[in-house]
Protein backbone atom coordinates (compact mmCIF):
# COMPACT_ATOMS: atom_id res chain seq x y z
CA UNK A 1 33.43 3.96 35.29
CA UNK A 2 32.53 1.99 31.90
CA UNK A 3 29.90 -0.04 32.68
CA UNK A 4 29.45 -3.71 31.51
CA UNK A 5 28.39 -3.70 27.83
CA UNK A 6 26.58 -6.71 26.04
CA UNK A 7 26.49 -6.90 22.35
CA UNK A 8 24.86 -9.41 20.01
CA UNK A 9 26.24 -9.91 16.86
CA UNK A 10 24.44 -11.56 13.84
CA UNK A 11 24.02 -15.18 13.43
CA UNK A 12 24.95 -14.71 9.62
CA UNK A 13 27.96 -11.89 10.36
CA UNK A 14 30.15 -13.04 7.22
CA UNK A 15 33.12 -10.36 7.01
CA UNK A 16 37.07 -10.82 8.51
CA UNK A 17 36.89 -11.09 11.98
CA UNK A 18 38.99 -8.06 12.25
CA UNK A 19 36.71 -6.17 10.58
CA UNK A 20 33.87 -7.29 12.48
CA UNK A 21 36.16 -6.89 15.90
CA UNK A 22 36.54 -3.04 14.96
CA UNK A 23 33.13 -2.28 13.96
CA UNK A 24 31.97 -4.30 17.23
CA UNK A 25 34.53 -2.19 18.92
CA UNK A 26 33.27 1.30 17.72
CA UNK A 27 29.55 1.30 18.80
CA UNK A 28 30.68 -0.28 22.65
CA UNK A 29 32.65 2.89 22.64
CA UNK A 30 29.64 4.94 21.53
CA UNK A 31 27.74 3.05 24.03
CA UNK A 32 30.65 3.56 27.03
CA UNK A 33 31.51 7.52 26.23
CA UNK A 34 28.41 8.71 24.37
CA UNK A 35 25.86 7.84 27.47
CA UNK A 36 23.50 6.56 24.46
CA UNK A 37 21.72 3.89 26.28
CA UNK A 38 22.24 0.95 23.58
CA UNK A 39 22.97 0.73 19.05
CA UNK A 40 21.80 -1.48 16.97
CA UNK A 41 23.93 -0.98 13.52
CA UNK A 42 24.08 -3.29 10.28
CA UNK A 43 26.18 -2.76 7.23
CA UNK A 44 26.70 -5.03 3.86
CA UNK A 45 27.71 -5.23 0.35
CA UNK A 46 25.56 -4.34 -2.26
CA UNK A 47 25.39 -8.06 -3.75
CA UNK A 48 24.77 -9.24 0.24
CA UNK A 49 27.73 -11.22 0.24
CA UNK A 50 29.35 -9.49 2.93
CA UNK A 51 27.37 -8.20 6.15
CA UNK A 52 27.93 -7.09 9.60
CA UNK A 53 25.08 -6.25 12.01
CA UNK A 54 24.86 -6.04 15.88
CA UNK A 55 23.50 -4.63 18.81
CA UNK A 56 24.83 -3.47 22.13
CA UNK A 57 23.37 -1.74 25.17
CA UNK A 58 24.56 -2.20 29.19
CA UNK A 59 24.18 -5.45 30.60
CA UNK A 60 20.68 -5.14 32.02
CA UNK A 61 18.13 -7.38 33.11
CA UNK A 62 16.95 -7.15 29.14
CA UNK A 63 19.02 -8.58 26.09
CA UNK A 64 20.59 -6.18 24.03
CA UNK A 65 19.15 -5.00 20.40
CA UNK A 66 19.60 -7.85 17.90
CA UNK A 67 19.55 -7.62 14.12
CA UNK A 68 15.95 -8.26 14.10
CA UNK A 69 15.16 -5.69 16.93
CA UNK A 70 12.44 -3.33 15.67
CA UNK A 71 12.69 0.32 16.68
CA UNK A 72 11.04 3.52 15.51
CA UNK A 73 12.53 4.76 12.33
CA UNK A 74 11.58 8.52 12.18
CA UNK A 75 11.82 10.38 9.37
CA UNK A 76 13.76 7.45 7.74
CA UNK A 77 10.13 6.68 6.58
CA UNK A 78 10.74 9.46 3.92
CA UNK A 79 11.95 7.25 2.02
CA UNK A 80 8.51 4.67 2.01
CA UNK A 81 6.66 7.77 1.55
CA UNK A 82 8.61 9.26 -1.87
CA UNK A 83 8.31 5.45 -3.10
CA UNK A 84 4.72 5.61 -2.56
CA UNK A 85 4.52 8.98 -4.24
CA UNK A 86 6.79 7.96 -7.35
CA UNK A 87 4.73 4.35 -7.36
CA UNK A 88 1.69 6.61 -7.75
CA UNK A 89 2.86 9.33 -10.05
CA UNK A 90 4.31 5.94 -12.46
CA UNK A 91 0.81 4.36 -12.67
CA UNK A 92 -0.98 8.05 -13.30
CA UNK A 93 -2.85 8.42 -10.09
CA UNK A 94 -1.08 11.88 -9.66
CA UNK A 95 1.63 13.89 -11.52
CA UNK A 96 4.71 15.71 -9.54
CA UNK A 97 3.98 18.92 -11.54
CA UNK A 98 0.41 19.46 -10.18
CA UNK A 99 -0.70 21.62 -7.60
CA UNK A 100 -1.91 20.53 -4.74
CA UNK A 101 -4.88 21.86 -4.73
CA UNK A 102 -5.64 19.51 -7.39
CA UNK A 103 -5.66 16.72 -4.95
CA UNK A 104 -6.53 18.42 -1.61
CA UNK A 105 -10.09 20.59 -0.81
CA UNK A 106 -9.52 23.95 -1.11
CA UNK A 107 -10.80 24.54 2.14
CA UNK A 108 -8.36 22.64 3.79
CA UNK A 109 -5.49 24.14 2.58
CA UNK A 110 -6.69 27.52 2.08
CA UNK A 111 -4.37 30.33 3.66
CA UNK A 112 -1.82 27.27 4.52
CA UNK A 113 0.84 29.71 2.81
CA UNK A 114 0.38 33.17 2.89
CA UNK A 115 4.43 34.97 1.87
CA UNK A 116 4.56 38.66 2.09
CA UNK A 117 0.88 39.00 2.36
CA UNK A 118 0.07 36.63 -0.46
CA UNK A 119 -1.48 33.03 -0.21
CA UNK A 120 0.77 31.31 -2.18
CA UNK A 121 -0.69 27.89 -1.19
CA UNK A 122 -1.63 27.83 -5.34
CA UNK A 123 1.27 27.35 -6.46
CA UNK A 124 2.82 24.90 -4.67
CA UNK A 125 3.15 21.26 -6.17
CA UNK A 126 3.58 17.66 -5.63
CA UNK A 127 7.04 18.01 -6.47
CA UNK A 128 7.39 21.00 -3.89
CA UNK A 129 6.20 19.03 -1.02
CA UNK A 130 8.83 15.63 -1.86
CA UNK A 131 11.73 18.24 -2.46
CA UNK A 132 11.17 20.88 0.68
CA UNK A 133 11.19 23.43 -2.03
CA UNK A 134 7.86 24.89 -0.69
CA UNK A 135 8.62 27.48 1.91
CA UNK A 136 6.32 25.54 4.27
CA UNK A 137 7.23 25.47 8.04
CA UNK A 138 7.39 22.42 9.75
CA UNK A 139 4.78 21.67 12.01
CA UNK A 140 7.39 20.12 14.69
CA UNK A 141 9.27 23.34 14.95
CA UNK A 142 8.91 26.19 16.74
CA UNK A 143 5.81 28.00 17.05
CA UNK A 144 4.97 31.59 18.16
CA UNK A 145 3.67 30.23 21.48
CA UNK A 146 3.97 26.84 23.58
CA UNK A 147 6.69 24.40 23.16
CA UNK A 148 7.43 22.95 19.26
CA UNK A 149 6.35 19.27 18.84
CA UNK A 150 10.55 18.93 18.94
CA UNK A 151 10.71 19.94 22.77
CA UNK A 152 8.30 17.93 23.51
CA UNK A 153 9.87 14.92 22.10
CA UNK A 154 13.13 16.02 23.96
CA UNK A 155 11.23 16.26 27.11
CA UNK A 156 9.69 13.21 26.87
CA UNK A 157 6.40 14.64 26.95
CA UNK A 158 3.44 12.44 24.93
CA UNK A 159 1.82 14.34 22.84
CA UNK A 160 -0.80 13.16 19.59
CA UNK A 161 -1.71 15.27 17.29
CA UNK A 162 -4.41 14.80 13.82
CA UNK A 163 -3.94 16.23 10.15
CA UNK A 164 -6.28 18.64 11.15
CA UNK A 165 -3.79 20.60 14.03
CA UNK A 166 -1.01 20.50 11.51
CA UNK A 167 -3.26 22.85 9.50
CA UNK A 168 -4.08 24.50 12.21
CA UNK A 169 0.21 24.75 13.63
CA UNK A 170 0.78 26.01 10.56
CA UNK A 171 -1.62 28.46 9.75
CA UNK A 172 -2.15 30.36 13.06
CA UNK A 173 1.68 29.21 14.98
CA UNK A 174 4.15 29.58 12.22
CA UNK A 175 4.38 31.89 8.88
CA UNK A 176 6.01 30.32 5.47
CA UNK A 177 10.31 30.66 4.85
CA UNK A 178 9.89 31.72 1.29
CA UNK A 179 7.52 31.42 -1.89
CA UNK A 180 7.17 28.11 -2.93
CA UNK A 181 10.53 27.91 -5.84
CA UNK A 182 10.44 28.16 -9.20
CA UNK A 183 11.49 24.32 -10.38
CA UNK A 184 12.83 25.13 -13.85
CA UNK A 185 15.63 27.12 -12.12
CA UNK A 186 19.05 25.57 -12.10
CA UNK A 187 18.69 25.07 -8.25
CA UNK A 188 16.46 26.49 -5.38
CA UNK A 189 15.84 27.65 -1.98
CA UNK A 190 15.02 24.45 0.05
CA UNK A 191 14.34 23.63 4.14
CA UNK A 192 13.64 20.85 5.38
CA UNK A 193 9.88 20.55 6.23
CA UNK A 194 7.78 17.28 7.97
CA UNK A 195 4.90 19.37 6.71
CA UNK A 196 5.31 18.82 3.56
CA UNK A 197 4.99 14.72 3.68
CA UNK A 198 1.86 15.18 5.61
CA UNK A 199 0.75 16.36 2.51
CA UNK A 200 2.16 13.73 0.79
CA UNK A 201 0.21 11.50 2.90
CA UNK A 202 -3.15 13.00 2.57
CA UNK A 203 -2.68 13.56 -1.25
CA UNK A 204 -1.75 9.52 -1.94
CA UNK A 205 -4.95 8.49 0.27
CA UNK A 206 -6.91 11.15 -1.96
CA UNK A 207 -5.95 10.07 -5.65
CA UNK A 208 -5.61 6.08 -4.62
CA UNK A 209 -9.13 6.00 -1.72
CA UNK A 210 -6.40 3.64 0.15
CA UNK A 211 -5.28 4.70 4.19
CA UNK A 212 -1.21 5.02 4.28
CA UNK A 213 -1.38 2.14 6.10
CA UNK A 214 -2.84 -0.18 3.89
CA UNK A 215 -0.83 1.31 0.74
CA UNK A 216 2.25 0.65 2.77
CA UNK A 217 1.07 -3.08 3.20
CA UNK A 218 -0.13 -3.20 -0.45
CA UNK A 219 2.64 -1.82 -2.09
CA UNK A 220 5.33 -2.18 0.08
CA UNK A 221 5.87 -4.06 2.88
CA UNK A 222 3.93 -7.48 1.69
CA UNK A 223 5.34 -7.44 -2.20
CA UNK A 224 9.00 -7.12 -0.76
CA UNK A 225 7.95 -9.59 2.57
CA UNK A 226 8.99 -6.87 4.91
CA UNK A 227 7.39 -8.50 8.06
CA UNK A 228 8.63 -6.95 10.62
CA UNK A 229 7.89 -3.47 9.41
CA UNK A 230 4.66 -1.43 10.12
CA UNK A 231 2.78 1.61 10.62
CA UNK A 232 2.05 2.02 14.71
CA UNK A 233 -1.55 1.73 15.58
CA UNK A 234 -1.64 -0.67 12.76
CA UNK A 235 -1.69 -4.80 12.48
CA UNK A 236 1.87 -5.94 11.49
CA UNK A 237 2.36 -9.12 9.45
CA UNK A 238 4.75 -10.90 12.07
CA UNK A 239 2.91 -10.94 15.27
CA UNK A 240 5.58 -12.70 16.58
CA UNK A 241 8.04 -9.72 16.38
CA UNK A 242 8.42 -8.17 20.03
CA UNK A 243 8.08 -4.74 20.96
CA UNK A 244 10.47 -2.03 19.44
CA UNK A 245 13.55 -0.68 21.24
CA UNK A 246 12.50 2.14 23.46
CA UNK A 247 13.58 5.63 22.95
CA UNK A 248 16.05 7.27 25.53
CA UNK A 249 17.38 10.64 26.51
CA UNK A 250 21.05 9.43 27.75
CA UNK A 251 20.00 7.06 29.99
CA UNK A 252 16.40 7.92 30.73
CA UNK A 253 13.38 6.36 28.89
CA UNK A 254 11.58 8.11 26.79
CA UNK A 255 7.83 7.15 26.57
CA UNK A 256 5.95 8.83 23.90
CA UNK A 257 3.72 6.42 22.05
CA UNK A 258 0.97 9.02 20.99
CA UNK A 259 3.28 10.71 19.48
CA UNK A 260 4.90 8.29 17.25
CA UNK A 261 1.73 7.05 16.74
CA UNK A 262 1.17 10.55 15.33
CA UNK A 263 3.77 11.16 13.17
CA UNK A 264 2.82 8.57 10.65
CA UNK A 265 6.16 7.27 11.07
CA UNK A 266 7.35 3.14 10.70
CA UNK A 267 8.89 0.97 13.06
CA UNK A 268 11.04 -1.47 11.35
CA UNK A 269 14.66 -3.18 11.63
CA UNK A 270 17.94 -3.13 10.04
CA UNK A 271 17.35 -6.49 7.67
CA UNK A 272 13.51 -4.44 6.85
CA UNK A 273 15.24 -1.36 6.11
CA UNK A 274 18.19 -2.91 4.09
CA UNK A 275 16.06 -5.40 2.08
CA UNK A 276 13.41 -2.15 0.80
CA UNK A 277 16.64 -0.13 0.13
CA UNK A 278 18.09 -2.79 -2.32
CA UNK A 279 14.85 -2.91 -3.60
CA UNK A 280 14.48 0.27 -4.76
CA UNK A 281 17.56 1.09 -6.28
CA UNK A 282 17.18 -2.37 -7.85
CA UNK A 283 13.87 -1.48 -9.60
CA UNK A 284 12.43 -3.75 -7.60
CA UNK A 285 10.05 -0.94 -5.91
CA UNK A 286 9.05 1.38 -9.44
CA UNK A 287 8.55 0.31 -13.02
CA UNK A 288 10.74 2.59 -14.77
CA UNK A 289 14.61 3.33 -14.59
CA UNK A 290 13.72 7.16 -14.76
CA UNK A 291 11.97 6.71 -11.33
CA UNK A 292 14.10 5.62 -9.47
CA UNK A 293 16.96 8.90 -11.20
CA UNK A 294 14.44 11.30 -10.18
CA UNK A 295 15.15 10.65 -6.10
CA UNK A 296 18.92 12.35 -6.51
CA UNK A 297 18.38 14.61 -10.20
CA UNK A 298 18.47 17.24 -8.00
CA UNK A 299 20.09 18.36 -4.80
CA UNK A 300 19.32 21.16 -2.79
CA UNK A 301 21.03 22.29 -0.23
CA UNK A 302 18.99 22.50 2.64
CA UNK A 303 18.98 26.00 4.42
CA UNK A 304 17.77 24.48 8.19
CA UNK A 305 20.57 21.72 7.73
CA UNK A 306 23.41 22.77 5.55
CA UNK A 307 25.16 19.29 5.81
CA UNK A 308 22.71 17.94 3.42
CA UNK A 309 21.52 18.10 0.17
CA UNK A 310 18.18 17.05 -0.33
CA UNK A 311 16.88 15.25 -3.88
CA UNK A 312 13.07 13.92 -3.65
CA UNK A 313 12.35 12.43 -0.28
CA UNK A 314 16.39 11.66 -0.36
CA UNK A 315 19.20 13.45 1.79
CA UNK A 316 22.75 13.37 0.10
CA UNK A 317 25.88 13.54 2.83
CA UNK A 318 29.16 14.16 1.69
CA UNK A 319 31.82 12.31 4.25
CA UNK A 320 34.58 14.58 3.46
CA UNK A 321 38.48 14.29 3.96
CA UNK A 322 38.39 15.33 7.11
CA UNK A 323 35.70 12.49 8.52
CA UNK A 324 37.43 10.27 5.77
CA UNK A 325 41.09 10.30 7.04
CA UNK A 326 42.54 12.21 4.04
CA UNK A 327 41.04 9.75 1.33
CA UNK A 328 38.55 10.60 -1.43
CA UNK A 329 35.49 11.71 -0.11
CA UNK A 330 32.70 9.73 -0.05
CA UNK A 331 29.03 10.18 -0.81
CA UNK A 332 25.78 8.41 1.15
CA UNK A 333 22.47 8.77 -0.60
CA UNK A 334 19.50 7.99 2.18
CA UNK A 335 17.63 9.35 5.04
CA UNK A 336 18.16 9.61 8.69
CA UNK A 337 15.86 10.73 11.53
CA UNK A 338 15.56 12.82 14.53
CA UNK A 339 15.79 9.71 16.93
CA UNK A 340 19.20 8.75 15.36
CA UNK A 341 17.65 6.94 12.42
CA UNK A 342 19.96 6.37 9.62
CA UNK A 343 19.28 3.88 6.35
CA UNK A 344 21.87 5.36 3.69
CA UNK A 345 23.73 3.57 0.41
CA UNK A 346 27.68 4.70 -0.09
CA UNK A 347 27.21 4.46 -4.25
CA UNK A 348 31.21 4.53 -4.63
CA UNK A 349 31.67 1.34 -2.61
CA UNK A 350 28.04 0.14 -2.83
CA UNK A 351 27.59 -0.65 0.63
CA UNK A 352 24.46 -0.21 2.78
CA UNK A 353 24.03 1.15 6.34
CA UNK A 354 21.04 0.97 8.63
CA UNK A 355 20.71 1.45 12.10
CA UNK A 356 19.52 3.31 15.47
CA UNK A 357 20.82 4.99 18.69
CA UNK A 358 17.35 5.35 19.56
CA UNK A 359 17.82 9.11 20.76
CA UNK A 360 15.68 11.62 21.40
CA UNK A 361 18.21 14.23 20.22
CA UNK A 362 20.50 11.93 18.21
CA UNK A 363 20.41 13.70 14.53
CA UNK A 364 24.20 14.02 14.31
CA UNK A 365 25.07 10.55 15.51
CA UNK A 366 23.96 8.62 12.26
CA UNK A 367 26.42 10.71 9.99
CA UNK A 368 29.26 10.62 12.65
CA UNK A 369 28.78 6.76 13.22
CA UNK A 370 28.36 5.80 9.74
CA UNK A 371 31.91 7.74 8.22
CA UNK A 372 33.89 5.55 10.87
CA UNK A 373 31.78 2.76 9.70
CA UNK A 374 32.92 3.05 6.31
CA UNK A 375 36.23 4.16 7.25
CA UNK A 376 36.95 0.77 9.04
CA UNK A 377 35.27 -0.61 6.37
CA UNK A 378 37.79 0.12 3.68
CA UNK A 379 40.97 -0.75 6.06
């Protein structure tokens, strides 16, 4: 039996109501036949003229997600990260070509990539880390003994973790996928690696003597006035905004606070996530035009997730004929997450697309919900 659904649509919704009816009427069915516990999914026009956002979950003793509902983004903070990184390389506080250990202590990162009995760790670059072009593992896969940082998540089992024990995963638990790529090549080997922006992490707080947190608010989230978007563990500019949406498995909660406190990961909402996204592809977020090219120049196909293609901090998803009922296929340029994450931009029809399912295995979801998005979308 379907059970009750509520859904609350934005105050400022402002496309045909038979537009709005459908996409309303796609995530209740994701909702009813998915057993995803509740959405919360926004789309609009490039020039935010037209927009769409709402949230729906089963009528419960709590409200369902509205457009302002905050919720743990994932890996969709890739895409903070790379602007940080570009932001950086722009004002000459670090260069994409350099190695690493330029920017890290050798001692750290010592051995952190030995290929074929070799430690490569040497040669591997800024530009490596942003692209997945490293051979790295990543840390929240699977290790040669105990559960990867990915079952636990599925398990619901709270787990934190420092910078110092993804060394450590990495060095003693895992062994590199191949030597970190030669980058004047026409294309090369990539795989997708959270290692690799841990990196990032450590080398921006190195070359700037700022914490992530506060370059986020520095840089970020207060020029742009993105107050409902933080850092967890970390003050938030609107202390008004409520909790974020809690993470399920089907129906079950999922509590595991440690670990997204761990992952250096945001929480944020739709309008957040749609308002940096114009931003950046506005120039808004870097100085320079070239900046902002770099994040798609070029586009790897990654070997762990052969769906995408992945640019700097940027995945690139082709919705082909199949997903686009026989039109033209169409191209999103974002990032998505491992919790069902998604903030993307559809260049041919300029559109964005944000949103959550809030999943603890919901990777697929974003691309599947998002082509039927767009296909209502163009009628």
């Amino acid at each position: 039996m379907t059970p009750p659904l509520a859904t609350s649509p934005a105050p400022d919704n402002s496309v045909a109501p038979d537009v709005a009816a459908r996409l309303t009427r796609l995530v209740r069915t994701l909702v009813a036949r998915r057993r995803v516990h509740h959405v919360s999914a926004a789309i609009e026009t490039g020039d935010g003229l037209r927009r769409w956002s709402t949230g729906c979950a089963p009528v419960s003793d709590e409200p369902p997600p509205r457009s302002d509902s905050p919720f743990f983004v994932a890996s969709t903070t890739k895409r903070f990260l790379i602007a940080l990184v570009l932001q950086a390389h722009e004002r000459g506080e670090l260069e994409l070509s350099a190695p690493i250990a330029d920017y890290l202590p050798a001692e750290a990162i010592a051995g952190l990539h030995v290929f074929r009995g070799t430690d490569r760790t040497s040669a591997i670059t800024v530009r490596h880390l942003a692209s997945h072009t490293s051979g790295l593992p990543d840390y929240f896969e699977k290790r040669r003994t105990g559960p990867s940082l990915y079952d636990h998540l599925r398990a619901g089992r709270d787990q934190a973790w420092t910078f110092e024990d993804v060394l450590r995963i990495v060095r003693e638990q895992q062994h590199p996928h191949f030597a970190p790529q030669d980058l004047s090549a026409s294309r090369q080997k990539a795989r997708y690696s959270d290692t690799g922006f841990q990196l990032l992490i450590r080398i921006l707080e190195a070359v700037t003597g700022r914490s992530f947190a506060d370059l986020l608010a520095e840089r970020i989230t207060t020029p742009l006035r993105l107050t409902r978007t933080w850092l967890p563990g970390h003050p938030r500019l609107d202390t008004h905004t409520g909790p974020p949406l809690p993470l399920h498995s089907g129906q079950r909660r999922v509590e595991v606070p440690s670990l997204i406190e761990s992952s250096n990961d945001l929480i944020s909402t739709t309008g957040d996530l749609l308002t940096f996204q114009r931003a950046l592809l506005a120039g808004e977020v870097l100085d320079r035009p070239r900046s902002v090219e770099l994040l798609t120049e070029r586009r790897n196909r990654l070997r762990n997730i052969p769906i995408l293609r992945y640019g700097l901090g940027t995945m690139v998803y082709t919705v082909g004929r199949l997903m686009s009922a026989g039109r033209p296929p169409l191209t999103l340029v974002g990032h998505s997450g491992a919790t069902g994450t998604w903030l993307f931009h559809c260049p041919q029809l300029d559109l964005h697309l944000a949103g959550t399912v809030d999943q603890v295995s919901g990777q697929a979801l974003p691309f599947q919900l998002m082509a039927r998005m767009l296909h209502i979308w163009r009628g």
